[in-house]
C-alpha atoms as a PDB file:
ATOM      1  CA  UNK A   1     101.890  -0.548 355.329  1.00  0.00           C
ATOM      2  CA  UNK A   2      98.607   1.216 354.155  1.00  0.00           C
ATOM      3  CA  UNK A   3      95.666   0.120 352.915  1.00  0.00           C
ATOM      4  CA  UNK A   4      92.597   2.206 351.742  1.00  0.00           C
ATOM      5  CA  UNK A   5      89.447   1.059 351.160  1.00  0.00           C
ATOM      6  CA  UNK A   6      86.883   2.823 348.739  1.00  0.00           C
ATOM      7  CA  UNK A   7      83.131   2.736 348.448  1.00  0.00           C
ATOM      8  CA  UNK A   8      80.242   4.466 347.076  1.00  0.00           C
ATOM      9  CA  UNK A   9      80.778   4.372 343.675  1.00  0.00           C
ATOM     10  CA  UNK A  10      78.104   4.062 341.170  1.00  0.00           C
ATOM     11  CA  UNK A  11      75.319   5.148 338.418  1.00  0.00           C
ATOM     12  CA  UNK A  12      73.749   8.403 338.819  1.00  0.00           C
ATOM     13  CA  UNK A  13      71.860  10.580 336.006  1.00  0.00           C
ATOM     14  CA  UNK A  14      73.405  14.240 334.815  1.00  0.00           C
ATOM     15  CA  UNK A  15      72.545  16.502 337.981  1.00  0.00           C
ATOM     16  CA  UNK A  16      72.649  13.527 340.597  1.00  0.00           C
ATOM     17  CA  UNK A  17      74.582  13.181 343.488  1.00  0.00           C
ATOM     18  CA  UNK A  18      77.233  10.618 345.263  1.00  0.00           C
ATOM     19  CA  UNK A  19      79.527  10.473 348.175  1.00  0.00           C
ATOM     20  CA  UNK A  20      82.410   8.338 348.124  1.00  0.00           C
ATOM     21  CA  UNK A  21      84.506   6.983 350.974  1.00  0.00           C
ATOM     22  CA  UNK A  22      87.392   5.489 351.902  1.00  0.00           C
ATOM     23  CA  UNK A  23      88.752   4.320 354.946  1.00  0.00           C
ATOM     24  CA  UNK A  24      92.308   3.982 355.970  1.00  0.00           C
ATOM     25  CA  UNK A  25      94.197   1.408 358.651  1.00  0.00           C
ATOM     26  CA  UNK A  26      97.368   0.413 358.801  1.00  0.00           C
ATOM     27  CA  UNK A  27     100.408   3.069 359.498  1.00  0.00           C
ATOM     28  CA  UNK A  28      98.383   5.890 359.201  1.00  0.00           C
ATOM     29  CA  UNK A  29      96.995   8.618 361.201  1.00  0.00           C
ATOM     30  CA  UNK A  30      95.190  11.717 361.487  1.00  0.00           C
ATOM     31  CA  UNK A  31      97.879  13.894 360.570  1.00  0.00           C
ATOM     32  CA  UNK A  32      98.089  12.130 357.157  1.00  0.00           C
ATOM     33  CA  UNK A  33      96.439  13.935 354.075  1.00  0.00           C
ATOM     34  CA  UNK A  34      94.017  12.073 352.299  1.00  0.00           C
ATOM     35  CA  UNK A  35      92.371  12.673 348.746  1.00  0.00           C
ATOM     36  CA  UNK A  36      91.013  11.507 345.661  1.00  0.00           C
ATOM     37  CA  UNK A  37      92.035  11.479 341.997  1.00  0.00           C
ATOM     38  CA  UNK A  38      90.437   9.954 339.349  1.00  0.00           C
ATOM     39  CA  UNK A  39      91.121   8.576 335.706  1.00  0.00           C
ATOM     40  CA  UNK A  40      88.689   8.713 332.896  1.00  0.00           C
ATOM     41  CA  UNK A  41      89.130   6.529 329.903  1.00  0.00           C
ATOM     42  CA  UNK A  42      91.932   7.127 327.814  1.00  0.00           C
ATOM     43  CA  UNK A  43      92.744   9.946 330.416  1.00  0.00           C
ATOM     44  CA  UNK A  44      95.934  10.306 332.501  1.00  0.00           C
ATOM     45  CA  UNK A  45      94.997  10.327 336.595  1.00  0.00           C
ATOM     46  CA  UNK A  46      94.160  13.543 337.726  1.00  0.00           C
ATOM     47  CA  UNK A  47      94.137  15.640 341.317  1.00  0.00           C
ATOM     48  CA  UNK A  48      90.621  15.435 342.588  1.00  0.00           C
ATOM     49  CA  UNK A  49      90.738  16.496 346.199  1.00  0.00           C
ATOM     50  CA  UNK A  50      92.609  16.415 349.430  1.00  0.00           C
ATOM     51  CA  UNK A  51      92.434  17.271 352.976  1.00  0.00           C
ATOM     52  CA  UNK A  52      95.170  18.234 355.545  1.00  0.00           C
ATOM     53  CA  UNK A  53      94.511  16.481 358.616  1.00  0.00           C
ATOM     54  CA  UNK A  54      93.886  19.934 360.608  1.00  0.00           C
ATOM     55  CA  UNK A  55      90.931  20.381 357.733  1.00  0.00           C
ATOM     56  CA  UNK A  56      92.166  22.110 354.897  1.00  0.00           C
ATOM     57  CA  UNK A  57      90.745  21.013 351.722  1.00  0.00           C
ATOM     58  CA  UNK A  58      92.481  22.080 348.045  1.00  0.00           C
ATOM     59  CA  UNK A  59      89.859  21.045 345.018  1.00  0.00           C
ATOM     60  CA  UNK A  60      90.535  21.101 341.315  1.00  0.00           C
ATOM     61  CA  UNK A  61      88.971  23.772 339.068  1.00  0.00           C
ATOM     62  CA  UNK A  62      86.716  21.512 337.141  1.00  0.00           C
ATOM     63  CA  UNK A  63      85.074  20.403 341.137  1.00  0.00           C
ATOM     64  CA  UNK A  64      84.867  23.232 343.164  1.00  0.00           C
ATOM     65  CA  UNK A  65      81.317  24.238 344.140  1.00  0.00           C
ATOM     66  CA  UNK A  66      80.072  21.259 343.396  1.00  0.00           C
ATOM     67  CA  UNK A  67      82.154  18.416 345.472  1.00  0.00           C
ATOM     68  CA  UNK A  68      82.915  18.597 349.153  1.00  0.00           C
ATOM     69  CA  UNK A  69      85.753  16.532 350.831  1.00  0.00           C
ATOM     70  CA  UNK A  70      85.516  15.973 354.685  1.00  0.00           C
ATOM     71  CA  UNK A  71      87.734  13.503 356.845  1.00  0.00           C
ATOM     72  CA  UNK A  72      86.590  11.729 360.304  1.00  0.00           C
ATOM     73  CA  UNK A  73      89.698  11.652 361.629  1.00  0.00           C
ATOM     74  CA  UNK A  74      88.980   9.233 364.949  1.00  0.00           C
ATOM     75  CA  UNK A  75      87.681   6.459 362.247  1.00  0.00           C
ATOM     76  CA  UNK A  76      90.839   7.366 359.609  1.00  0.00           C
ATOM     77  CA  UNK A  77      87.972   7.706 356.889  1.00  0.00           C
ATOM     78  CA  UNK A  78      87.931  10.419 353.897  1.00  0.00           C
ATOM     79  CA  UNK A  79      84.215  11.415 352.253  1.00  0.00           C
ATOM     80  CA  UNK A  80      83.581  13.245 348.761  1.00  0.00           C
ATOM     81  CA  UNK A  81      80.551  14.243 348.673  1.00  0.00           C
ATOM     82  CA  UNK A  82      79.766  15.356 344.507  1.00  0.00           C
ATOM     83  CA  UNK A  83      76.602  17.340 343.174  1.00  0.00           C
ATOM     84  CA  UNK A  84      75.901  18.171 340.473  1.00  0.00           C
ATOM     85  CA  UNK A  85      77.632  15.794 338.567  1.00  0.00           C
ATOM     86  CA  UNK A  86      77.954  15.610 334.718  1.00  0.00           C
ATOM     87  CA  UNK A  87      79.394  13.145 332.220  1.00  0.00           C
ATOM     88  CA  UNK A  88      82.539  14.687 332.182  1.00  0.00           C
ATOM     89  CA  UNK A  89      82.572  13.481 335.943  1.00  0.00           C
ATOM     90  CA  UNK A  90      82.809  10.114 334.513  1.00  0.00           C
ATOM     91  CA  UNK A  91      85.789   7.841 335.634  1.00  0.00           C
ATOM     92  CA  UNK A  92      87.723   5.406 338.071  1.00  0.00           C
ATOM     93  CA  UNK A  93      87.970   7.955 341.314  1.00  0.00           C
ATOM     94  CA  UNK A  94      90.965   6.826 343.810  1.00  0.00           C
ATOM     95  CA  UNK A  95      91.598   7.090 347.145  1.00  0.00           C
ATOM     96  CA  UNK A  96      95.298   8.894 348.087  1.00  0.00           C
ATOM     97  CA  UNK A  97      96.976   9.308 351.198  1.00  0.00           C
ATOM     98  CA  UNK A  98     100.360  10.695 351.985  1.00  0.00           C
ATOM     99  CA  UNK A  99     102.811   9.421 354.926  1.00  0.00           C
ATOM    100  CA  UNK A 100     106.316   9.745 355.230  1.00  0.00           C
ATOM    101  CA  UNK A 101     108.002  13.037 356.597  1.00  0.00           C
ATOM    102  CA  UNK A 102     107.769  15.184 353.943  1.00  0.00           C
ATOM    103  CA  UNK A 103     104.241  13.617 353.155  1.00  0.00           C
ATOM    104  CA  UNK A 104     105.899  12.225 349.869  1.00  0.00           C
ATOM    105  CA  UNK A 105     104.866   8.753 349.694  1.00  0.00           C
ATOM    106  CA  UNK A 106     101.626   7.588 348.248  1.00  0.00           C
ATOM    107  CA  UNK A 107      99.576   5.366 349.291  1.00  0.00           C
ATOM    108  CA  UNK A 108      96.494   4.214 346.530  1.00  0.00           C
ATOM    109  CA  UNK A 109      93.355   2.610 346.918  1.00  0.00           C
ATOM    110  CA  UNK A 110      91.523  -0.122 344.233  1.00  0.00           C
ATOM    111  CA  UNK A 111      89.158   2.648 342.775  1.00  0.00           C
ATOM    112  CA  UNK A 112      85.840   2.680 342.518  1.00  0.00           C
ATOM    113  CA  UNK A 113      83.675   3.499 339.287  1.00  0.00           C
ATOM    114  CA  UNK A 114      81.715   6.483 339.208  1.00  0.00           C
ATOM    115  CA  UNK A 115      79.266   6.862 335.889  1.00  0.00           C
ATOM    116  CA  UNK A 116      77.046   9.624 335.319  1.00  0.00           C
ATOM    117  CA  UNK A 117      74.594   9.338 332.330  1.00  0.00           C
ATOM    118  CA  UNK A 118      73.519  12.676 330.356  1.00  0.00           C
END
Protein backbone atom coordinates (compact mmCIF):
# COMPACT_ATOMS: atom_id res chain seq x y z
CA UNK A 1 0.00 0.00 0.00
CA UNK A 2 0.83 3.73 -0.81
CA UNK A 3 -0.13 6.69 0.49
CA UNK A 4 0.85 10.28 -0.65
CA UNK A 5 0.42 13.17 1.10
CA UNK A 6 0.12 16.72 -0.58
CA UNK A 7 0.67 20.23 0.68
CA UNK A 8 1.24 23.67 -0.34
CA UNK A 9 -1.59 24.47 -2.14
CA UNK A 10 -3.14 27.80 -2.18
CA UNK A 11 -4.04 31.57 -3.41
CA UNK A 12 -1.48 33.39 -5.23
CA UNK A 13 -1.99 36.55 -7.67
CA UNK A 14 -1.12 36.23 -11.72
CA UNK A 15 2.86 36.18 -11.64
CA UNK A 16 3.14 34.58 -8.03
CA UNK A 17 4.77 31.66 -7.02
CA UNK A 18 4.08 28.14 -5.05
CA UNK A 19 5.77 24.92 -4.31
CA UNK A 20 3.84 21.96 -3.67
CA UNK A 21 4.82 18.73 -1.94
CA UNK A 22 4.04 15.50 -1.32
CA UNK A 23 5.43 12.91 0.63
CA UNK A 24 5.25 9.23 0.13
CA UNK A 25 5.43 6.05 2.83
CA UNK A 26 4.27 2.94 2.56
CA UNK A 27 5.70 0.37 -0.29
CA UNK A 28 7.56 2.80 -1.95
CA UNK A 29 11.02 3.76 -2.63
CA UNK A 30 13.45 5.81 -4.31
CA UNK A 31 13.41 4.09 -7.45
CA UNK A 32 9.67 4.90 -7.81
CA UNK A 33 8.68 7.89 -10.17
CA UNK A 34 6.74 10.45 -8.71
CA UNK A 35 4.68 13.41 -10.35
CA UNK A 36 1.88 15.62 -10.46
CA UNK A 37 -1.22 16.09 -12.61
CA UNK A 38 -3.83 18.30 -12.14
CA UNK A 39 -7.63 18.83 -13.09
CA UNK A 40 -9.21 22.14 -13.72
CA UNK A 41 -12.92 22.51 -13.62
CA UNK A 42 -14.82 20.87 -16.12
CA UNK A 43 -11.32 19.62 -17.37
CA UNK A 44 -10.18 15.98 -17.76
CA UNK A 45 -6.76 15.27 -15.42
CA UNK A 46 -3.82 16.14 -17.12
CA UNK A 47 0.22 15.15 -17.00
CA UNK A 48 1.86 17.82 -14.96
CA UNK A 49 5.28 16.51 -14.06
CA UNK A 50 7.34 13.56 -13.07
CA UNK A 51 10.65 12.51 -11.93
CA UNK A 52 12.62 9.21 -12.41
CA UNK A 53 14.14 8.33 -9.26
CA UNK A 54 17.85 8.73 -10.80
CA UNK A 55 16.52 12.59 -11.52
CA UNK A 56 15.04 12.84 -14.73
CA UNK A 57 12.23 15.16 -14.92
CA UNK A 58 9.60 15.17 -18.20
CA UNK A 59 7.21 18.53 -17.94
CA UNK A 60 4.20 19.35 -20.05
CA UNK A 61 4.35 22.08 -22.72
CA UNK A 62 2.02 24.48 -21.08
CA UNK A 63 4.85 24.26 -17.64
CA UNK A 64 8.13 24.15 -18.81
CA UNK A 65 10.26 27.17 -17.87
CA UNK A 66 8.22 28.08 -15.43
CA UNK A 67 7.72 24.91 -12.89
CA UNK A 68 10.53 22.85 -11.48
CA UNK A 69 10.01 19.28 -10.03
CA UNK A 70 12.75 17.92 -7.60
CA UNK A 71 12.51 14.66 -5.36
CA UNK A 72 14.42 14.08 -1.84
CA UNK A 73 14.73 10.74 -2.23
CA UNK A 74 16.07 9.71 1.58
CA UNK A 75 12.62 11.45 2.91
CA UNK A 76 10.40 9.74 -0.23
CA UNK A 77 9.10 13.45 -0.82
CA UNK A 78 8.36 15.09 -4.44
CA UNK A 79 8.47 19.26 -4.72
CA UNK A 80 6.95 21.48 -7.67
CA UNK A 81 8.13 24.44 -7.42
CA UNK A 82 5.70 26.93 -10.08
CA UNK A 83 6.51 30.65 -11.19
CA UNK A 84 5.04 32.46 -12.93
CA UNK A 85 1.79 31.22 -12.60
CA UNK A 86 -1.40 32.36 -14.47
CA UNK A 87 -5.11 31.59 -14.26
CA UNK A 88 -4.93 29.01 -16.62
CA UNK A 89 -2.70 27.34 -13.82
CA UNK A 90 -5.84 27.10 -11.94
CA UNK A 91 -6.95 23.58 -10.64
CA UNK A 92 -6.89 20.48 -8.20
CA UNK A 93 -2.92 19.45 -8.71
CA UNK A 94 -2.29 15.58 -7.65
CA UNK A 95 0.33 13.77 -6.44
CA UNK A 96 1.31 10.36 -8.72
CA UNK A 97 3.61 7.72 -8.11
CA UNK A 98 4.29 4.58 -10.03
CA UNK A 99 5.31 1.01 -8.44
CA UNK A 100 4.96 -2.23 -9.79
CA UNK A 101 7.59 -3.73 -12.33
CA UNK A 102 6.82 -2.14 -15.26
CA UNK A 103 6.06 1.10 -13.15
CA UNK A 104 2.32 0.61 -14.26
CA UNK A 105 0.38 1.03 -11.22
CA UNK A 106 -0.72 4.33 -9.86
CA UNK A 107 -0.75 5.41 -6.85
CA UNK A 108 -2.91 9.07 -6.20
CA UNK A 109 -2.85 11.50 -3.62
CA UNK A 110 -6.14 13.73 -2.12
CA UNK A 111 -5.14 16.91 -4.20
CA UNK A 112 -4.59 20.03 -3.17
CA UNK A 113 -6.16 23.37 -4.64
CA UNK A 114 -4.05 25.68 -6.35
CA UNK A 115 -5.88 29.24 -7.42
CA UNK A 116 -4.23 31.94 -9.10
CA UNK A 117 -6.19 35.27 -9.48
CA UNK A 118 -5.55 37.56 -12.72
Amino acid sequence: QVQLMESGGGWVQTGGSLTLSCAASGTISHINPMGWYRQAPGKQREFVARVTGGGKATYADSVKGRFTISRDNPKNTVYLQMNSLKPEDTAVYFCNALTGYFSDVNHWGQGTQVTVSS
